[in-house]
Structures are given as structure tokens and as C-alpha cells.
PDB file of N, CA and C in Angstrom:
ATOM      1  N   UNK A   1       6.279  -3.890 -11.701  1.00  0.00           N
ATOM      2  CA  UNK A   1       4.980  -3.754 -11.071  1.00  0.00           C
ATOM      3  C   UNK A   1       4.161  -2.729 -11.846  1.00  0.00           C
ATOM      4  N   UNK A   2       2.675  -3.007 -11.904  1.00  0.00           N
ATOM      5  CA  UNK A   2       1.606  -2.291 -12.571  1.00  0.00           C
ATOM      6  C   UNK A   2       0.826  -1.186 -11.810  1.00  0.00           C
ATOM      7  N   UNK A   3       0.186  -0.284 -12.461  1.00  0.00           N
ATOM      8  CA  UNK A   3      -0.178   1.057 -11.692  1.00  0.00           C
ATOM      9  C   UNK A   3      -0.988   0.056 -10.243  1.00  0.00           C
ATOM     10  N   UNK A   4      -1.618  -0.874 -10.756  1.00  0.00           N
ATOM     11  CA  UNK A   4      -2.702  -1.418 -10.215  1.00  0.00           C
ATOM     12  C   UNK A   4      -2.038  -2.152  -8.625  1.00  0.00           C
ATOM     13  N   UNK A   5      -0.705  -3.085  -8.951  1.00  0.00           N
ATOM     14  CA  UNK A   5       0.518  -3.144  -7.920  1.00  0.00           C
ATOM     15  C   UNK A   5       0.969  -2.483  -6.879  1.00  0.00           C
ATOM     16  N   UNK A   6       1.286  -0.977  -7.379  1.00  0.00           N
ATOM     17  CA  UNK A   6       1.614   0.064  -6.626  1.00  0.00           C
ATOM     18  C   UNK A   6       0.722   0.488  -5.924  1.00  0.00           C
ATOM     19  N   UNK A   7      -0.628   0.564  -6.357  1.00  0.00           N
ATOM     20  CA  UNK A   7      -1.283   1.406  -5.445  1.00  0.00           C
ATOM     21  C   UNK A   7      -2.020  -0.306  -4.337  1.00  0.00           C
ATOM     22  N   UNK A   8      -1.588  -1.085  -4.878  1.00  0.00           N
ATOM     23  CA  UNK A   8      -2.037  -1.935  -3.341  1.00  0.00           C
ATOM     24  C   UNK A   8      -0.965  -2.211  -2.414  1.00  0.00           C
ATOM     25  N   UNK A   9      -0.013  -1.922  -2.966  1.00  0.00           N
ATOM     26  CA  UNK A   9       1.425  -2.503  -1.925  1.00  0.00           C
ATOM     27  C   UNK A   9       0.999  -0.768  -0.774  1.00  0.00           C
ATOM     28  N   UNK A  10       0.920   0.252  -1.754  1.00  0.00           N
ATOM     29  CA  UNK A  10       0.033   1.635  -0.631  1.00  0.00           C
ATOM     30  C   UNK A  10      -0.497   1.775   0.088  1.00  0.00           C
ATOM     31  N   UNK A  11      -1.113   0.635  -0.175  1.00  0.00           N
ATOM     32  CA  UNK A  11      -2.856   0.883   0.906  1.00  0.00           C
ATOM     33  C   UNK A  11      -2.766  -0.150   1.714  1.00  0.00           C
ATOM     34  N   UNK A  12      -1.703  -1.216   1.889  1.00  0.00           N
ATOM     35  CA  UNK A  12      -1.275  -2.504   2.817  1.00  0.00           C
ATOM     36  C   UNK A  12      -1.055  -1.897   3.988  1.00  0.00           C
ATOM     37  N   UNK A  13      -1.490  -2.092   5.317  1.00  0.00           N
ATOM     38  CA  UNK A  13      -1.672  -2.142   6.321  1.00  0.00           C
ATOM     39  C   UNK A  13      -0.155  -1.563   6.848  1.00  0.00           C
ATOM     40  N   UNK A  14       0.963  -0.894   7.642  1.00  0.00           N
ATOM     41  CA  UNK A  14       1.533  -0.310   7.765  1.00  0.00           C
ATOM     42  C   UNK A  14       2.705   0.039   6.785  1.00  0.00           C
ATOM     43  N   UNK A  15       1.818   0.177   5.641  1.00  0.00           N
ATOM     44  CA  UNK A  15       3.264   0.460   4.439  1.00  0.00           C
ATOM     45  C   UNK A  15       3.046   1.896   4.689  1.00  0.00           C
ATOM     46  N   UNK A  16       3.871   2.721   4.838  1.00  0.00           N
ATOM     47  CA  UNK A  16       4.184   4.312   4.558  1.00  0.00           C
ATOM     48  C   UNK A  16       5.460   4.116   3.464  1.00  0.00           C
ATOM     49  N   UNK A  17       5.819   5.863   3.336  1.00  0.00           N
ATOM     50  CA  UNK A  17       7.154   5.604   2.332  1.00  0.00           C
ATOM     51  C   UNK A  17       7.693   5.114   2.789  1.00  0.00           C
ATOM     52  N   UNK A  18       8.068   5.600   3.689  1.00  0.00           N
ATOM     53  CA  UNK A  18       9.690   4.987   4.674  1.00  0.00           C
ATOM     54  C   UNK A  18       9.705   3.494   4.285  1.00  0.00           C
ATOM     55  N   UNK A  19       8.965   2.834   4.780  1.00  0.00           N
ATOM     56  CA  UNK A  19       8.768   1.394   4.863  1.00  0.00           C
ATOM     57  C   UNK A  19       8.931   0.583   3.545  1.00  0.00           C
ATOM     58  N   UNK A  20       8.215   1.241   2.489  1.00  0.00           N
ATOM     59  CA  UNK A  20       7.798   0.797   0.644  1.00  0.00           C
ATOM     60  C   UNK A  20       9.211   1.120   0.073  1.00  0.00           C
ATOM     61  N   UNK A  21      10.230   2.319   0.545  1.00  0.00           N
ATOM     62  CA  UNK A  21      11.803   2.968   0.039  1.00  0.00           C
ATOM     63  C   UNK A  21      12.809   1.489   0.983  1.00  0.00           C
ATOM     64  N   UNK A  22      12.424   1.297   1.577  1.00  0.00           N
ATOM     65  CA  UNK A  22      13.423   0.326   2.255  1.00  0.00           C
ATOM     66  C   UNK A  22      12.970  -0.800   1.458  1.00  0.00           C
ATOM     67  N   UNK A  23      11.924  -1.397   1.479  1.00  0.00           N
ATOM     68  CA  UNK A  23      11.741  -2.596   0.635  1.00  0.00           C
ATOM     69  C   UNK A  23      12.056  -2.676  -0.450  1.00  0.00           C
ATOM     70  N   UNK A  24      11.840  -1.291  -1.394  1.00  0.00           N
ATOM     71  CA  UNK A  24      12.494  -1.220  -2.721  1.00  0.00           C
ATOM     72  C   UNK A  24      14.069  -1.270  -2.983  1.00  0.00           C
ATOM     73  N   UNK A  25      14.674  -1.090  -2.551  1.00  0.00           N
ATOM     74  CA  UNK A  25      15.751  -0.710  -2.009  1.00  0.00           C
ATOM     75  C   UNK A  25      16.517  -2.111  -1.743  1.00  0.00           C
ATOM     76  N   UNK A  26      15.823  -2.859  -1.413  1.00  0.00           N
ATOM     77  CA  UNK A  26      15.963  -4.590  -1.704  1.00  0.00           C
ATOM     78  C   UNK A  26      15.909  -5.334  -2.815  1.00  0.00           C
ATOM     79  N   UNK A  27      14.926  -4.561  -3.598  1.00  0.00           N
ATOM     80  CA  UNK A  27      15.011  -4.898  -5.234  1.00  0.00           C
ATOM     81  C   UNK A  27      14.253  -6.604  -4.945  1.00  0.00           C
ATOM     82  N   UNK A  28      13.013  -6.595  -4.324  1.00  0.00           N
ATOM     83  CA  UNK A  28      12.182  -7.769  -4.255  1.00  0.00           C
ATOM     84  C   UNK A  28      11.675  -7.898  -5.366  1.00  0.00           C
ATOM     85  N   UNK A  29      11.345  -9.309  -5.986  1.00  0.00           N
ATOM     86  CA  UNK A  29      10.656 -10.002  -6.650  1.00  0.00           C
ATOM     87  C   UNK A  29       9.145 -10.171  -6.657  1.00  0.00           C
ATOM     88  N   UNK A  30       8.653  -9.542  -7.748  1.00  0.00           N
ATOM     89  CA  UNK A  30       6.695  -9.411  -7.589  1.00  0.00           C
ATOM     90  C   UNK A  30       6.282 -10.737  -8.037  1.00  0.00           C
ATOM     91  N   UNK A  31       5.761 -11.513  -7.145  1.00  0.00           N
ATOM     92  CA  UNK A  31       5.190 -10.983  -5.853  1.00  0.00           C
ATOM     93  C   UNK A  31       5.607 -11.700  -4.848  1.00  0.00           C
ATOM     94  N   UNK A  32       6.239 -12.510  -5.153  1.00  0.00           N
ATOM     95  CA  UNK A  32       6.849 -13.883  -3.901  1.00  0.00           C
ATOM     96  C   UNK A  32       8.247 -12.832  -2.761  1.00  0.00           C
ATOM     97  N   UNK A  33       8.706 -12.259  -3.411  1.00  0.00           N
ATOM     98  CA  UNK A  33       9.735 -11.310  -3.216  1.00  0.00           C
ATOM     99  C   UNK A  33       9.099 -10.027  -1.988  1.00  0.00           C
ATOM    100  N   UNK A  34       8.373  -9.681  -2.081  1.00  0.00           N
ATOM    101  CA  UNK A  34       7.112  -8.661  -1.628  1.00  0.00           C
ATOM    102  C   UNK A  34       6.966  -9.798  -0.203  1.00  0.00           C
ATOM    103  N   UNK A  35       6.054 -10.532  -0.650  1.00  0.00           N
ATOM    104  CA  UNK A  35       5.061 -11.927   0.460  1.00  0.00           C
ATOM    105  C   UNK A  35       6.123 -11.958   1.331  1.00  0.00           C
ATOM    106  N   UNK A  36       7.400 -12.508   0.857  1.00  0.00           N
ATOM    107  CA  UNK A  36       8.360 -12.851   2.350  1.00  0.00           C
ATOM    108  C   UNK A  36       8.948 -11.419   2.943  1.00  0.00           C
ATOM    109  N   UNK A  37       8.856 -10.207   2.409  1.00  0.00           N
ATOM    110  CA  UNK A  37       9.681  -8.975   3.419  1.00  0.00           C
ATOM    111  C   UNK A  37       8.694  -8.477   3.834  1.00  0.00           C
ATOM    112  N   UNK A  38       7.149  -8.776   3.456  1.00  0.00           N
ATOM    113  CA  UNK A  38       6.426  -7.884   4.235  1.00  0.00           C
ATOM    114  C   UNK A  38       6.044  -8.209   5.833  1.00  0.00           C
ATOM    115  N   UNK A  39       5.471  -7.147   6.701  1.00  0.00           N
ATOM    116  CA  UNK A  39       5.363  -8.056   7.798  1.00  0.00           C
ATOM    117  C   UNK A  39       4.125  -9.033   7.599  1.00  0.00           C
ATOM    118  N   UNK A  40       3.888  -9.661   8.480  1.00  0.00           N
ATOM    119  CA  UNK A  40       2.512 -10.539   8.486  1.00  0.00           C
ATOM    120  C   UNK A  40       1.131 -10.285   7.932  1.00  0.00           C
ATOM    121  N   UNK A  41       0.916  -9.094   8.352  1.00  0.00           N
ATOM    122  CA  UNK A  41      -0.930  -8.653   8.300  1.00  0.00           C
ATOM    123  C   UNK A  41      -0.575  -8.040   7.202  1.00  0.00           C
ATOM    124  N   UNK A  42       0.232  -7.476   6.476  1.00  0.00           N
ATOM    125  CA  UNK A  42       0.365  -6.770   5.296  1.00  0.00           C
ATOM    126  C   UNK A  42       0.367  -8.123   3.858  1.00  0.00           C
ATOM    127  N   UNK A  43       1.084  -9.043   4.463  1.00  0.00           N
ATOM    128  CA  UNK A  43       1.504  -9.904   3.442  1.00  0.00           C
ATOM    129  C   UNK A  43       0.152 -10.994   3.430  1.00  0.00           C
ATOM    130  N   UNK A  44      -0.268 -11.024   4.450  1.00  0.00           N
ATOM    131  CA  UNK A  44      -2.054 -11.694   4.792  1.00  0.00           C
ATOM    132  C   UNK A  44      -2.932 -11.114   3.020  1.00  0.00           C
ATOM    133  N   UNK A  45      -2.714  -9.427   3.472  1.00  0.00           N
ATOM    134  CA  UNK A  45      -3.495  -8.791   2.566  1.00  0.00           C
ATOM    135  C   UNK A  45      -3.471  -8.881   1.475  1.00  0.00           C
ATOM    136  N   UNK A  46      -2.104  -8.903   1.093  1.00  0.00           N
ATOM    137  CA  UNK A  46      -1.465  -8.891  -0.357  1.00  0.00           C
ATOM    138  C   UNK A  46      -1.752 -10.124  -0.908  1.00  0.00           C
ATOM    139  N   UNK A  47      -1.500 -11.503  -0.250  1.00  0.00           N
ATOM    140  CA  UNK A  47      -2.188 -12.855  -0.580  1.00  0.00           C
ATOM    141  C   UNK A  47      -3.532 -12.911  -1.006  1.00  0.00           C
ATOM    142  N   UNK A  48      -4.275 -12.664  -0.001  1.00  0.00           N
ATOM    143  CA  UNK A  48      -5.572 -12.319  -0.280  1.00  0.00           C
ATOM    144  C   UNK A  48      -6.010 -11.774  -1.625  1.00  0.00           C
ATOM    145  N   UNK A  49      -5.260 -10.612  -2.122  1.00  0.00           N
ATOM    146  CA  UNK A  49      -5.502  -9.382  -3.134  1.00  0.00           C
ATOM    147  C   UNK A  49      -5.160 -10.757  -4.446  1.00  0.00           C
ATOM    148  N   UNK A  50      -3.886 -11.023  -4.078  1.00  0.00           N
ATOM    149  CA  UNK A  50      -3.464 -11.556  -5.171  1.00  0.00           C
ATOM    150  C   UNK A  50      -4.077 -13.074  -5.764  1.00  0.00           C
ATOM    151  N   UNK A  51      -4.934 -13.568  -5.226  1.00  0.00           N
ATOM    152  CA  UNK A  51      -5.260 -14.932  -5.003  1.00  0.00           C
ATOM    153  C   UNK A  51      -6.715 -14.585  -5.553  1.00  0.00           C
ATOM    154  N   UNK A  52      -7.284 -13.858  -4.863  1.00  0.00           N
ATOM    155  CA  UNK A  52      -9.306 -13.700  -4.904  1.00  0.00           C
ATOM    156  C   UNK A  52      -9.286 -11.797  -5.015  1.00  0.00           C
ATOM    157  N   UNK A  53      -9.364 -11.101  -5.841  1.00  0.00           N
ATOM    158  CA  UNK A  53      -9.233  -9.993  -5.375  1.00  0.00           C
ATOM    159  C   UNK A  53     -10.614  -9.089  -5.300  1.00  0.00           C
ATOM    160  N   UNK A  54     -11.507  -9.695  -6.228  1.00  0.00           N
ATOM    161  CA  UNK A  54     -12.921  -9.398  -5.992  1.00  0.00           C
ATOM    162  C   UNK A  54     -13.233  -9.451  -4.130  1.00  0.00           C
ATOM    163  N   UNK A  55     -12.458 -10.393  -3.451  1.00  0.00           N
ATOM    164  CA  UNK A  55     -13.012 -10.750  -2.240  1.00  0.00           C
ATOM    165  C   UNK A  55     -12.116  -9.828  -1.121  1.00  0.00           C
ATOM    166  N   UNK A  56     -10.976  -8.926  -1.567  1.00  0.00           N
ATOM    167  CA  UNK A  56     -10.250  -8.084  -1.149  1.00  0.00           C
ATOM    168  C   UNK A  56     -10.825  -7.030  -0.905  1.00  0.00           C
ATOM    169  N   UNK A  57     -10.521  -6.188   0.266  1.00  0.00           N
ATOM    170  CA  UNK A  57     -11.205  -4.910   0.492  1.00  0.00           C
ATOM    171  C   UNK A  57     -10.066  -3.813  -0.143  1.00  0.00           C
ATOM    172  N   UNK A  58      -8.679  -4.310  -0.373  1.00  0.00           N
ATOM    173  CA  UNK A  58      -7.781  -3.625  -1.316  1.00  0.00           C
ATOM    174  C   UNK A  58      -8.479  -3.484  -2.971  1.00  0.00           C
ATOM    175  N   UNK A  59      -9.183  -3.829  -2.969  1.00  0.00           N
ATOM    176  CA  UNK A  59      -9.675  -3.706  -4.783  1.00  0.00           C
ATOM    177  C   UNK A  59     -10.336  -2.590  -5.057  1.00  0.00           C
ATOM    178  N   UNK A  60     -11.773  -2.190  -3.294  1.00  0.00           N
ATOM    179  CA  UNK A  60     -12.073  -0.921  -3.191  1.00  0.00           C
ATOM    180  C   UNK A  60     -11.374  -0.033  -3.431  1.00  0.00           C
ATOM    181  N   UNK A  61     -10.067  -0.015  -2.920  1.00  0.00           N
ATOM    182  CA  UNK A  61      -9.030   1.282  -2.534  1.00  0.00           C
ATOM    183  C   UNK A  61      -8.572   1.267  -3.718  1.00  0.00           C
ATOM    184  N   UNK A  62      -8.122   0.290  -4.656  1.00  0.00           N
ATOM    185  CA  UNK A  62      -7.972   0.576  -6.097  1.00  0.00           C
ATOM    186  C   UNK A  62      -8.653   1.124  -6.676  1.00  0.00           C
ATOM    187  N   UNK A  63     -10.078   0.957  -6.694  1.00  0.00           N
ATOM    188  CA  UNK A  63     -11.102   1.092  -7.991  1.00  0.00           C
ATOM    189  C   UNK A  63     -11.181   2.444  -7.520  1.00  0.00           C
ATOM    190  N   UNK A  64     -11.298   3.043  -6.199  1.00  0.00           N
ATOM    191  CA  UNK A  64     -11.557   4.637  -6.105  1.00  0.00           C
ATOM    192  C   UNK A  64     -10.647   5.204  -6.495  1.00  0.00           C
ATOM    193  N   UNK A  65      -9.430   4.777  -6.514  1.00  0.00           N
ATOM    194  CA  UNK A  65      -8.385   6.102  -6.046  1.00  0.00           C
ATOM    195  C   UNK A  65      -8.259   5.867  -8.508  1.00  0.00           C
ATOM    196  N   UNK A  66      -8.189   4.815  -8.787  1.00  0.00           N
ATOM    197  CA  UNK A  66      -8.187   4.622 -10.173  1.00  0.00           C
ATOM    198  C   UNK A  66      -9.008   5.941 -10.466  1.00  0.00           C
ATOM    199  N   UNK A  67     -10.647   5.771 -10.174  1.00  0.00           N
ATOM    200  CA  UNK A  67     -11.627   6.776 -10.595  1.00  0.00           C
ATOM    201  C   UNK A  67     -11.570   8.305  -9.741  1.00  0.00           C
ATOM    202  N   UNK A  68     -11.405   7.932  -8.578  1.00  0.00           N
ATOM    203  CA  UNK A  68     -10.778   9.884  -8.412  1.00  0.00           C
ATOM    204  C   UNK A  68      -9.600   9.994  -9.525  1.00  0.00           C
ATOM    205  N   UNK A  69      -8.244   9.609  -9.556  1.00  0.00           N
ATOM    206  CA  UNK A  69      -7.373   9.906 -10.854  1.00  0.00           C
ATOM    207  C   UNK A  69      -8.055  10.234 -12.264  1.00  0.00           C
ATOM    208  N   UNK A  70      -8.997   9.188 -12.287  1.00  0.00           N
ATOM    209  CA  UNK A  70      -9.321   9.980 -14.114  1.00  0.00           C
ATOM    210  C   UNK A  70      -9.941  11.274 -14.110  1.00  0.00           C
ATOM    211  N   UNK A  71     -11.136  11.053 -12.922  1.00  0.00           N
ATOM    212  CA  UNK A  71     -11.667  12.479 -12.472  1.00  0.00           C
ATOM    213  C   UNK A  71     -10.658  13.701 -12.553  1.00  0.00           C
ATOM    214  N   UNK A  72      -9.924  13.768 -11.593  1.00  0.00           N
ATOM    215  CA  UNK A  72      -8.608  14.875 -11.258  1.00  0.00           C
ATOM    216  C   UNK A  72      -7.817  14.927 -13.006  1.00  0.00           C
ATOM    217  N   UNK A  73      -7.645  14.051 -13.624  1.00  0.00           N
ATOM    218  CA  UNK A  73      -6.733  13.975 -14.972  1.00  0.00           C
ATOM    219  C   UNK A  73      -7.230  13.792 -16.159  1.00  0.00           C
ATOM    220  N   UNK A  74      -8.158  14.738 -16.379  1.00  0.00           N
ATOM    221  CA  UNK A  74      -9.076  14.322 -17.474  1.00  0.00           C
ATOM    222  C   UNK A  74      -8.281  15.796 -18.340  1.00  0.00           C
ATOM    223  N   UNK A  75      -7.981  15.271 -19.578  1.00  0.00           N
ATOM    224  CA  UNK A  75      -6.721  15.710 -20.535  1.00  0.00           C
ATOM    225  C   UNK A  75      -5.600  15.251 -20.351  1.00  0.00           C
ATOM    226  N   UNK A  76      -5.271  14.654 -19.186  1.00  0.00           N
ATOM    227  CA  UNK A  76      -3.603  14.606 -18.853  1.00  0.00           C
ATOM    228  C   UNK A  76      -3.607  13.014 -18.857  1.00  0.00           C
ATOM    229  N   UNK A  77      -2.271  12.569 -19.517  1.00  0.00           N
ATOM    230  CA  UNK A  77      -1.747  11.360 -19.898  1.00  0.00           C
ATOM    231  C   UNK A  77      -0.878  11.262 -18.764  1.00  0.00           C
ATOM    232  N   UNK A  78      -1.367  10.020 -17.560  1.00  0.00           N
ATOM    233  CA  UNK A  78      -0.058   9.763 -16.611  1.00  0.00           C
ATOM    234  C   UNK A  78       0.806   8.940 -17.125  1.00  0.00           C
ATOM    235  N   UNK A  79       2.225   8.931 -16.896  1.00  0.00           N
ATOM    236  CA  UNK A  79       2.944   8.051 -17.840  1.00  0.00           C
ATOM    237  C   UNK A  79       4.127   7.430 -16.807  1.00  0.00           C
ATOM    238  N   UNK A  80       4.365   7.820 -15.495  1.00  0.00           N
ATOM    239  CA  UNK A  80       4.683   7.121 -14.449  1.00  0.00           C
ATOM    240  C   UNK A  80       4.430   7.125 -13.274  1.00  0.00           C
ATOM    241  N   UNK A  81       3.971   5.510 -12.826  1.00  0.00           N
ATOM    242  CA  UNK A  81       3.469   5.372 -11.219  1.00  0.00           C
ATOM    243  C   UNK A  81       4.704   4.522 -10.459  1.00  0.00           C
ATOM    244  N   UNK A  82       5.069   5.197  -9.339  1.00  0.00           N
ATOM    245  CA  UNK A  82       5.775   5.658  -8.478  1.00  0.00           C
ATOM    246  C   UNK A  82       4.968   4.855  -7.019  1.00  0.00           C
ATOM    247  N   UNK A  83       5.756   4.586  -6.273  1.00  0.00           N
ATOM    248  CA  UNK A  83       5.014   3.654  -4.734  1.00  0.00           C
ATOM    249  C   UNK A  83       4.800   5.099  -4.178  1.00  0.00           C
ATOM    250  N   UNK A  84       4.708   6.444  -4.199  1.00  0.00           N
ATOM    251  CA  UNK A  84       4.200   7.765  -4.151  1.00  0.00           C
ATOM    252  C   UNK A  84       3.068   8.410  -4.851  1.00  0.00           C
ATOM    253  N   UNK A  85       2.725   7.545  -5.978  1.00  0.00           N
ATOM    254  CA  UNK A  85       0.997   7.819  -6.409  1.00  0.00           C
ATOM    255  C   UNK A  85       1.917   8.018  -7.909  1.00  0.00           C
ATOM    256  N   UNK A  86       0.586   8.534  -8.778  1.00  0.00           N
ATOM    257  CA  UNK A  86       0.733   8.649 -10.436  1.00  0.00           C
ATOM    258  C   UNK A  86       1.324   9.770 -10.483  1.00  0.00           C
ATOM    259  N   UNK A  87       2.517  10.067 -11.191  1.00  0.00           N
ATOM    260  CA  UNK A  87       2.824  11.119 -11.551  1.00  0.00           C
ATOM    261  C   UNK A  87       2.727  11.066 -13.343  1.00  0.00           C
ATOM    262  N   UNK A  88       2.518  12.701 -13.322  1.00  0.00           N
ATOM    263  CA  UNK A  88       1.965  12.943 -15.001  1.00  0.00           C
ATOM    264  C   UNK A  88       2.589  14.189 -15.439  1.00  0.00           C
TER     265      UNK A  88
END
């Protein structure tokens, strides 16, 4: 999975860690793997994202949290993202 991956499986409707460490922890398949363990309204979203994502309100939550990061990391090279945000 891509920085871009991680931070939407984040922002899916009751994913916390707890929830994203148990699924991983299953070692699911992106993205069909994801679609069947998530619950319903999460996996709604993720379809959605993954299908039309211009038409996703998950693309918002990407494109900001992308541009707060460069903001906050301007000199710094992140070099791993984590279902816990970018670490650098």
C-alpha cells in the first residue's frame, strides 16, 4: 500500500488503530482483501475512493493532510508511512 492508501484506509469511517492493527494483522490483500474485512460504511467508502475518487470526500482528507505534511516537512525526506501517519 501507497502513502496515498494509508492515509484513506485512516480517515474510513470507524477505523482507529486498534481496528487498522487487527486488520493488518490479517495480512489482507489491497484492495479486494481490505473491501471484504471492512465493516460496511467503511468499505462503501473505500469503493467509492477506489472506483471515482475525484467524487470521494476521502480525496479531501488526502489532499490536506498531503499539503499540511509538506508544510510541517519542508527539508525533511519522509521515507516511511505507517497506518499511524508519515514517519521521517
Amino acid at each position: 500500500m501507497d502513502a496515498h492508501e494509508w492515509l484513506v484506509v485512516n480517515a474510513l469511517p470507524g477505523m482507529g488503530a486498534l481496528r487498522i492493527a487487527q486488520l493488518l494483522a490479517r495480512q489482507p490483500q489491497w484492495p479486494a482483501g481490505w473491501l471484504a474485512a471492512l465493516p460496511s460504511r467503511a468499505a462503501s467508502e473505500l469503493r467509492l475512493w477506489l472506483e471515482h475518487p475525484a467524487r470521494s470526500p476521502l480525496q479531501n482528507v488526502i489532499d490536506e493532510t498531503l499539503a499540511g505534511s509538506r508544510a510541517s516537512q519542508v527539508g525533511t525526506y519522509c521515507i516511511v508511512t505507517t497506518p499511524l501517519g508519515l514517519h521521517c
